[in-house]
Protein backbone atom coordinates (compact mmCIF):
# COMPACT_ATOMS: atom_id res chain seq x y z
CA UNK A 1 -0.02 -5.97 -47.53
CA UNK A 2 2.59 -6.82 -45.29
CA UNK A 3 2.53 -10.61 -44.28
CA UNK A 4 4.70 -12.69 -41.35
CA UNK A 5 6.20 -16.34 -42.06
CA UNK A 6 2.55 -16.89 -41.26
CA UNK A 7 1.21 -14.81 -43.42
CA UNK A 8 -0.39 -12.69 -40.72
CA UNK A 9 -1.04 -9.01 -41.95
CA UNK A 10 0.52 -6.23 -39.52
CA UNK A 11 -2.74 -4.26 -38.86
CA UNK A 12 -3.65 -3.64 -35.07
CA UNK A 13 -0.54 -1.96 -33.11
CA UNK A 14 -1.57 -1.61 -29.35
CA UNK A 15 0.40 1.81 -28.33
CA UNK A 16 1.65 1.55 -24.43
CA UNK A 17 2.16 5.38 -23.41
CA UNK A 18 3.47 4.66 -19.81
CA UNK A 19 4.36 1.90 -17.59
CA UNK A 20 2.86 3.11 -14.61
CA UNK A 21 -0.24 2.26 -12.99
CA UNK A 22 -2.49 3.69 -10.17
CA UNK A 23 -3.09 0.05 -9.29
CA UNK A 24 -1.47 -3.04 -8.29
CA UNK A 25 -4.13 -5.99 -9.79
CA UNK A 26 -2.79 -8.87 -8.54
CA UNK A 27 -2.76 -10.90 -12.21
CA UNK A 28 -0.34 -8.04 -13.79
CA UNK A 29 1.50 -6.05 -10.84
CA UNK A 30 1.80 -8.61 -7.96
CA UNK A 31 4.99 -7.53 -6.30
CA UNK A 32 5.63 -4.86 -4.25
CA UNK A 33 8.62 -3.00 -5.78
CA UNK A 34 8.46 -2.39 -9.51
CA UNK A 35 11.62 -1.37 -11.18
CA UNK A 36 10.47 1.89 -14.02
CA UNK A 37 11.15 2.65 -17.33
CA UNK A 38 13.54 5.86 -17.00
CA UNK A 39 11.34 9.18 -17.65
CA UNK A 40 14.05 10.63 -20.47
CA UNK A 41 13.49 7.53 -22.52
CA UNK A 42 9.90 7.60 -22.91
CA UNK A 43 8.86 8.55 -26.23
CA UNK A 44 7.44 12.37 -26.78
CA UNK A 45 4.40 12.43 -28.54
CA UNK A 46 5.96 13.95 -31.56
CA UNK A 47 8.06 10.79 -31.96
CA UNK A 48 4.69 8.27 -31.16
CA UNK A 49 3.11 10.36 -33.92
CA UNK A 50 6.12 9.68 -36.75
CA UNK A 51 6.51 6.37 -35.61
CA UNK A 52 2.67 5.99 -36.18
CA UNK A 53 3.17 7.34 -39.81
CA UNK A 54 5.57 4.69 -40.75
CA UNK A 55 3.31 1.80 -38.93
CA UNK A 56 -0.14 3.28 -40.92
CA UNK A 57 2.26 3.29 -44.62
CA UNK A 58 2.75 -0.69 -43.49
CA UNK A 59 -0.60 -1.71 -43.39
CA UNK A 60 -1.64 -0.33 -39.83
CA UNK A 61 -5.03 0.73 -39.52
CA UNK A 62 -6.26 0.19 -35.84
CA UNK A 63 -4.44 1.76 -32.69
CA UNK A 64 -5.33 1.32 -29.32
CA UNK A 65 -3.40 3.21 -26.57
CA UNK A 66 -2.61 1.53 -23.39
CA UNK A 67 -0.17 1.36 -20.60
CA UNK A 68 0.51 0.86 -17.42
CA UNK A 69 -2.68 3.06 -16.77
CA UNK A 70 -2.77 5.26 -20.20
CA UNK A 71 -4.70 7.98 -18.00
CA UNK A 72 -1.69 8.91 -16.12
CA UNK A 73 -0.09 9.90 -19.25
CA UNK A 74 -0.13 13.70 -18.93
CA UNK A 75 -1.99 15.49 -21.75
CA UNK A 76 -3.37 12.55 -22.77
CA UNK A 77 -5.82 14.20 -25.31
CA UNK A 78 -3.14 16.36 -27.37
CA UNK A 79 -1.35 12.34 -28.86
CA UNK A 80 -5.32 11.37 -29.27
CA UNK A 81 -5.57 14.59 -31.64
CA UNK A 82 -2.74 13.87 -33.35
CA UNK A 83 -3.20 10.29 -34.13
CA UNK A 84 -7.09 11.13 -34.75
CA UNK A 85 -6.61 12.96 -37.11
CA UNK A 86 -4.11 10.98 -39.39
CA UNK A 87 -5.40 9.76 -42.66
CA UNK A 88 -5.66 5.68 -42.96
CA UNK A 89 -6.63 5.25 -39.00
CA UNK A 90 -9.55 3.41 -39.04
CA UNK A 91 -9.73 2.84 -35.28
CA UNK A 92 -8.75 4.64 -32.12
CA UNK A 93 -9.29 2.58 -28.98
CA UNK A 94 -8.16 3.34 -25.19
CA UNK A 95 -8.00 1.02 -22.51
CA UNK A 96 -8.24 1.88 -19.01
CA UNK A 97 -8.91 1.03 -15.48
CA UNK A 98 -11.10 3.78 -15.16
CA UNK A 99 -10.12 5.52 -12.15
CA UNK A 100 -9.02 9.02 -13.81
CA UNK A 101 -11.45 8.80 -17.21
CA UNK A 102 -14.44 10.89 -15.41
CA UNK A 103 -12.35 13.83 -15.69
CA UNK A 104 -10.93 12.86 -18.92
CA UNK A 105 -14.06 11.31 -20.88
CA UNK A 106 -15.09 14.71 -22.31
CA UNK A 107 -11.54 15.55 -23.48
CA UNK A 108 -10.99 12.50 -25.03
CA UNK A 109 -13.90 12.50 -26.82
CA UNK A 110 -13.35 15.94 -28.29
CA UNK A 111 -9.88 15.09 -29.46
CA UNK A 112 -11.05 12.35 -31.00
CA UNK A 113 -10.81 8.80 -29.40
CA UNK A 114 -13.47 6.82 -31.39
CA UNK A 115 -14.00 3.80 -28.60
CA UNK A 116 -12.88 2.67 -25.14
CA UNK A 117 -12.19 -0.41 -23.25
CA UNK A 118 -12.99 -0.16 -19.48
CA UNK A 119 -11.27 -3.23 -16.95
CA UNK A 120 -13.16 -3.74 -14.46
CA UNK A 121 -12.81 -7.52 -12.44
CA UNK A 122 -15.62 -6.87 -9.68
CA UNK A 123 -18.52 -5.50 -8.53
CA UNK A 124 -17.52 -5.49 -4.50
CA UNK A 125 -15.52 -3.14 -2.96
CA UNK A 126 -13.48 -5.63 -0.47
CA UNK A 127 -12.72 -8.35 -3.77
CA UNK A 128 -11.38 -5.15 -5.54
CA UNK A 129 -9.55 -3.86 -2.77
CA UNK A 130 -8.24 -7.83 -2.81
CA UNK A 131 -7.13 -7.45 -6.17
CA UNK A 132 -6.17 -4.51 -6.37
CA UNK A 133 -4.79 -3.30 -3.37
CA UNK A 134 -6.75 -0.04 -3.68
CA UNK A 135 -10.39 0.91 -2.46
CA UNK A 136 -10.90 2.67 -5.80
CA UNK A 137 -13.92 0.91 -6.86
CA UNK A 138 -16.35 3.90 -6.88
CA UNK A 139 -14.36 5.73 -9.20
CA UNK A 140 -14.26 3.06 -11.44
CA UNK A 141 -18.02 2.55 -11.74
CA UNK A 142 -18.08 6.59 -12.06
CA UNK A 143 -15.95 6.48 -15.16
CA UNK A 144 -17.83 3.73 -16.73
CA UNK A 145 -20.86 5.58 -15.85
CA UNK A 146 -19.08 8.93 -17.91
CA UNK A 147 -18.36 6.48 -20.96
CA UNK A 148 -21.90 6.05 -20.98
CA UNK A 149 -22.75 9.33 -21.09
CA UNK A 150 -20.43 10.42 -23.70
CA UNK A 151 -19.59 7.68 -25.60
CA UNK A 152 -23.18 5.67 -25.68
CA UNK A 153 -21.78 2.54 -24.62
CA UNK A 154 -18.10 0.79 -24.44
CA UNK A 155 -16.46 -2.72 -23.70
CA UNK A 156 -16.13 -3.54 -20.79
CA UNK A 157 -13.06 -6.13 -19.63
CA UNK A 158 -12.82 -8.79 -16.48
CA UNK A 159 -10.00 -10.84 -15.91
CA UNK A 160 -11.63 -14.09 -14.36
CA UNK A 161 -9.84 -16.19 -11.55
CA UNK A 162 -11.06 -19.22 -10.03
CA UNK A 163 -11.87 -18.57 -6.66
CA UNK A 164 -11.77 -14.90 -7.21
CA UNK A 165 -14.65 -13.53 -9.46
CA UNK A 166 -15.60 -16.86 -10.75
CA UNK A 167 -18.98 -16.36 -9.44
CA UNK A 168 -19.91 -12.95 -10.66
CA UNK A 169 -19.96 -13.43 -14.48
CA UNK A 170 -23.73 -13.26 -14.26
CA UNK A 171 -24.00 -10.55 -12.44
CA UNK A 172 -21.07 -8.72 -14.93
CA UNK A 173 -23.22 -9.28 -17.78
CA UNK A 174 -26.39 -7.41 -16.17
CA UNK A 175 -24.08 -4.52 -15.20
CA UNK A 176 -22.41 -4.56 -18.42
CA UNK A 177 -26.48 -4.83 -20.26
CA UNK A 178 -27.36 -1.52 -17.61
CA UNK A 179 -24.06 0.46 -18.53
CA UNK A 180 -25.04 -0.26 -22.66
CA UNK A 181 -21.39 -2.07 -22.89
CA UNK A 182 -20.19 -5.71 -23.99
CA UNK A 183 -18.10 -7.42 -21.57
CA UNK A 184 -15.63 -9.61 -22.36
CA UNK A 185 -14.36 -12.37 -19.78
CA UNK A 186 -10.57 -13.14 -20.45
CA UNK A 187 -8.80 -16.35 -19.35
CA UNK A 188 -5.99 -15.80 -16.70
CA UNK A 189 -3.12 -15.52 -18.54
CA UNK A 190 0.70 -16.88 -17.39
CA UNK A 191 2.58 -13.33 -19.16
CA UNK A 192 5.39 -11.52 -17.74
CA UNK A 193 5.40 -10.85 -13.44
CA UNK A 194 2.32 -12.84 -13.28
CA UNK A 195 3.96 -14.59 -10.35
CA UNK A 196 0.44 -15.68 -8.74
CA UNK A 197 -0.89 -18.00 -12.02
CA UNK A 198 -1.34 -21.31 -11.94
CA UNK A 199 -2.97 -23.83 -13.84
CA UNK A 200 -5.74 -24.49 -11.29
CA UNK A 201 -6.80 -20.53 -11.15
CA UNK A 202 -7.85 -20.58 -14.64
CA UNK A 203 -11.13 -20.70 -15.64
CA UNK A 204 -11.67 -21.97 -19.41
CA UNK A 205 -14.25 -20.32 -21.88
CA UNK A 206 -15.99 -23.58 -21.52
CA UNK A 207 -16.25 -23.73 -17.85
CA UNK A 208 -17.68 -19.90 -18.44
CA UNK A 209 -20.05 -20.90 -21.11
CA UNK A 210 -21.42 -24.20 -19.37
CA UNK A 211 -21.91 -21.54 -16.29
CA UNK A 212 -24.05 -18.59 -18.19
CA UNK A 213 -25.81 -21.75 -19.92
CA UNK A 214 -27.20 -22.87 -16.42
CA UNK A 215 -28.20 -19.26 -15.59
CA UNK A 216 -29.48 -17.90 -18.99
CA UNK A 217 -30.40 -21.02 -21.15
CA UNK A 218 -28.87 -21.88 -24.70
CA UNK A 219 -25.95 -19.22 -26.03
CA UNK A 220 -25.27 -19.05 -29.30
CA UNK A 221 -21.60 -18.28 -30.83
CA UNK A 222 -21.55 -14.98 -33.37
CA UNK A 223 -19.79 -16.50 -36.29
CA UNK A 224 -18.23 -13.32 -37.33
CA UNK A 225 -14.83 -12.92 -39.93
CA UNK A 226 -12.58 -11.15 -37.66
CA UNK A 227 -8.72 -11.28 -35.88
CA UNK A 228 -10.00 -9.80 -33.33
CA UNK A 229 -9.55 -12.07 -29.80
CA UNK A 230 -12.72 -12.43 -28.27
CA UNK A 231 -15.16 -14.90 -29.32
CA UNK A 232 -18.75 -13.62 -29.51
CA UNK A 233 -21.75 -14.73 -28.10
CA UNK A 234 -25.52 -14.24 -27.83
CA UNK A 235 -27.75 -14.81 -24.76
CA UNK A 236 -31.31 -15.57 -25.84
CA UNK A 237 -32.69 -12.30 -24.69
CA UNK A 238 -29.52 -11.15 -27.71
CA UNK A 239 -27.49 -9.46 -25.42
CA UNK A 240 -23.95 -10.25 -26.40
CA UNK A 241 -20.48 -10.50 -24.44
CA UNK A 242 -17.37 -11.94 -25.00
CA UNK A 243 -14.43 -14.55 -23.94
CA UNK A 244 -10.62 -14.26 -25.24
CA UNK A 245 -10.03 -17.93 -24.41
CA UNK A 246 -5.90 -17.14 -25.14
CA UNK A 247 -4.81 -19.50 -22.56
CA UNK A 248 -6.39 -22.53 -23.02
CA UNK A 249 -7.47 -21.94 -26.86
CA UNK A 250 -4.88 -19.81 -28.16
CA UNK A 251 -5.55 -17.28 -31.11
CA UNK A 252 -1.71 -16.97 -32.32
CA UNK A 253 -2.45 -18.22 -36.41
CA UNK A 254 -4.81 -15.13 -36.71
CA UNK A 255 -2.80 -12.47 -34.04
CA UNK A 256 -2.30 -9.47 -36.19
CA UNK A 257 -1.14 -7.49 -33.38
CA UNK A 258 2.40 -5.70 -31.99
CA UNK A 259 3.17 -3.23 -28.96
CA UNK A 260 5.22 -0.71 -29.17
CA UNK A 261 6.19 0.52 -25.38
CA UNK A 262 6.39 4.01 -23.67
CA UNK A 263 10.20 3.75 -24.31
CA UNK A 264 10.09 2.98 -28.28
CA UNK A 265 10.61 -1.05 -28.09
CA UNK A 266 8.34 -3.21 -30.60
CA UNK A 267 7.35 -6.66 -29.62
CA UNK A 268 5.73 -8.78 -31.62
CA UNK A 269 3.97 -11.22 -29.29
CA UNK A 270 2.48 -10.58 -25.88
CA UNK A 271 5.07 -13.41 -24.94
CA UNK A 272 7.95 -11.91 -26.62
CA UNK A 273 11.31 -11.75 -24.36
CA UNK A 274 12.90 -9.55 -27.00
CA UNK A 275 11.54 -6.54 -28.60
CA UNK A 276 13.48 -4.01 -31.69
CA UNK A 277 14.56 -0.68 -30.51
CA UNK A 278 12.57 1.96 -32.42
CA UNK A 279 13.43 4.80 -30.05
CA UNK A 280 17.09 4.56 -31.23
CA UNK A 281 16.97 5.12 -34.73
CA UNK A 282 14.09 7.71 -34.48
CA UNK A 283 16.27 10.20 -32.05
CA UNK A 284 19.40 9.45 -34.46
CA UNK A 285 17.26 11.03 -37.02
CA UNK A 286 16.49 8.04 -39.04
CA UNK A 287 14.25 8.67 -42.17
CA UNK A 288 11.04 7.32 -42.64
CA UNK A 289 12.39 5.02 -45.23
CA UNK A 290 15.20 3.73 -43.10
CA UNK A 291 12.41 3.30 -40.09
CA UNK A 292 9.60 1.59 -42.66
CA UNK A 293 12.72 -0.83 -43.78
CA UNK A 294 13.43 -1.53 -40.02
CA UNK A 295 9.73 -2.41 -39.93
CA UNK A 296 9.02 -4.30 -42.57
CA UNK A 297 12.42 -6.86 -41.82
CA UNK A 298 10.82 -7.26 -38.54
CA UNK A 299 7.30 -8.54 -39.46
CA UNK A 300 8.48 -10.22 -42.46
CA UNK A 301 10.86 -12.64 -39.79
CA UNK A 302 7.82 -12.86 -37.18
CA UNK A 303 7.05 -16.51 -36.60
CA UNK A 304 5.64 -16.00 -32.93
CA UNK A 305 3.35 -18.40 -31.24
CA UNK A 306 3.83 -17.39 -27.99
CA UNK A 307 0.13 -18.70 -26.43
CA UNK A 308 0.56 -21.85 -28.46
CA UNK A 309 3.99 -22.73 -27.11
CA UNK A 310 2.77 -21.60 -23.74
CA UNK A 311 -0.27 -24.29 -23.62
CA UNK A 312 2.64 -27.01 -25.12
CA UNK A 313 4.01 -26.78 -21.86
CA UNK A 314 1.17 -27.40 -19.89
CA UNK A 315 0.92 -27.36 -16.15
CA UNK A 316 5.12 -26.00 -16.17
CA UNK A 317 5.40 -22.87 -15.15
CA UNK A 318 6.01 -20.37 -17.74
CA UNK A 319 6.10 -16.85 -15.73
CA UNK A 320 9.76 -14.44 -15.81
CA UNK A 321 11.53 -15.34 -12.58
CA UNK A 322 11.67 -12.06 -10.78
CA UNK A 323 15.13 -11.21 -11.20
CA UNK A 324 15.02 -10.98 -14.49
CA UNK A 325 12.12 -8.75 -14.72
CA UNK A 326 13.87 -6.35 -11.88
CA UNK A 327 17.02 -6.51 -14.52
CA UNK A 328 14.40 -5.91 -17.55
CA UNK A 329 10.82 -4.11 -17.23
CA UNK A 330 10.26 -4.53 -20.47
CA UNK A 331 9.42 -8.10 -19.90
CA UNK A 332 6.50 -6.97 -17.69
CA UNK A 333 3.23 -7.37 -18.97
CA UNK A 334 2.07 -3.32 -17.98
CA UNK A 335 4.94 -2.26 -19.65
CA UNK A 336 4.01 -3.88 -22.84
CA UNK A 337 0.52 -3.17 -23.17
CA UNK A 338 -1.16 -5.91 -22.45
């Protein structure tokens, strides 16, 4: 097993195959001009699928793909087939906003893909168009509903904001309950061109719990042996959702996860401001050996604790001046996965 200076294994890589997005949510894609990754560099999904070789001989057993918008990723289903099918992959997980998986779902599913996330931060059209900048809502809601269909059920993702959504989280859950899904609320997070966060817009997991508590009565945690981010809980009807508390209780001593971006660069930590070139060596016709070295150095020297040195710093601001993200997109949280 491959171990960190912490000894975290390397097991989950989260597998960004574009950095574009259909929308602009106002917690990852604020600004108005967005500078892209160039089109020759992305990887091909030949070179994601060798790549994923070398990462499944290290210890990597779960993969989820993401983006940018992962749907917009032409051909989508032929990488899901080829990573479905690789021996050792315990796990293949999508996340997506949802607009384009309708027309998708059944493809998907026949290639392969064994779960899906869905993000979804509203249930009303003029707070997603807020958000969003994009009346797209009903598509959404139709995609979820095609996860259903297909896949049984799903998780479902909401960003919460004070002032924003704050105020829906009960009625999330019921949607969540109708559409056979767990939801998961996630802390606002200060990562990359988040250029609207601040301290006060962040609504803890306790300020989440104490509110579901006054709605639905006593919740109990799910004491479960996982690295997984979310904490679990159960209402008393046993419906279960849950919070990844990463900015005010941050999960860093357990992370077992990396990114590798559309354009071949690994990053260990969400919070990461420099990442190894992978795309390099593989089109210089590095050998698996030579790549699985490269790897290995990497995670062996990993000693991030990017959320935990983030809450150090408390109410400072910690977000990527825009110039610098203009001069490097791979700082931006879309273009890293997430």
């Amino acid at each position: 097993m491959l171990l960190d200076t912490l000894n975290r294994p390397l097991r989950n890589l989260r597998l960004s195959v574009t950095d574009r997005c259909n929308l602009r949510c106002e917690y990852c894609m604020p600004e108005d001009e967005y500078v892209w990754l160039p089109r020759e560099d992305m990887l091909h999904f030949e070179e994601i699928s060798a790549l994923v070789d070398v990462f499944i001989g290290l210890g990597v057993d779960k993969v989820r793909l993401t983006g940018g918008e992962p749907l917009l990723r032409r051909d989508l289903p032929t990488l899901v087939r080829l990573l479905a099918a690789k021996e050792g992959l315990q796990d293949l997980a999508l996340t997506t906003n949802g607009i384009l998986l309708s027309d998708q779902i059944d493809a998907l599913k026949t290639a392969g893909l064994g779960r899906i996330t869905v993000s979804i931060d509203t249930l009303h059209v003029d707070r997603f168009v807020k958000l969003s900048r994009v009346d797209e809502l009903g598509a959404v809601r139709e995609g979820i509903d095609s996860a259903r269909r297909v896949f049984g059920g799903m998780k479902l993702d909401t960003v919460v904001i004070r002032g924003v959504n704050d105020d829906e989280l009960v009625d999330l859950i019921e949607y969540a309950k109708s559409m056979h899904a767990e939801i998961r609320f996630i802390e606002y997070m200060d990562v990359g061109g988040a250029t609207h966060w601040s301290p006060g817009r962040v609504v803890s997991r306790e300020e989440m719990l104490a509110a579901l508590t006054r709605h639905y009565g006593a919740i109990e945690p799910i004491v479960e042996n996982s690295s997984a981010p979310a904490e679990r809980f159960a209402l008393p009807d046993g419906t279960t959702f849950g919070i990844i508390a990463s900015t005010t209780e941050p999960f860093c001593r357990s992370c077992d996860r990396s990114r590798l971006t559309a354009d071949g660069m690994w990053y260990l930590c969400l919070y990461a401001t420099h990442g190894i070139d992978l795309r390099a060596p593989l089109r210089r016709r590095a050998t698996a050996d030579e790549l699985k070295d490269l790897l290995t150095g990497g995670w062996q020297r990993r000693a991030d604790r990017g959320a935990e040195r983030r809450l150090q710093l408390g109410d400072r601001r910690a977000f990527v001046p825009i110039k610098a993200l203009r001069k490097d997109p791979h700082l931006e949280m879309h273009t890293r996965g997430g």
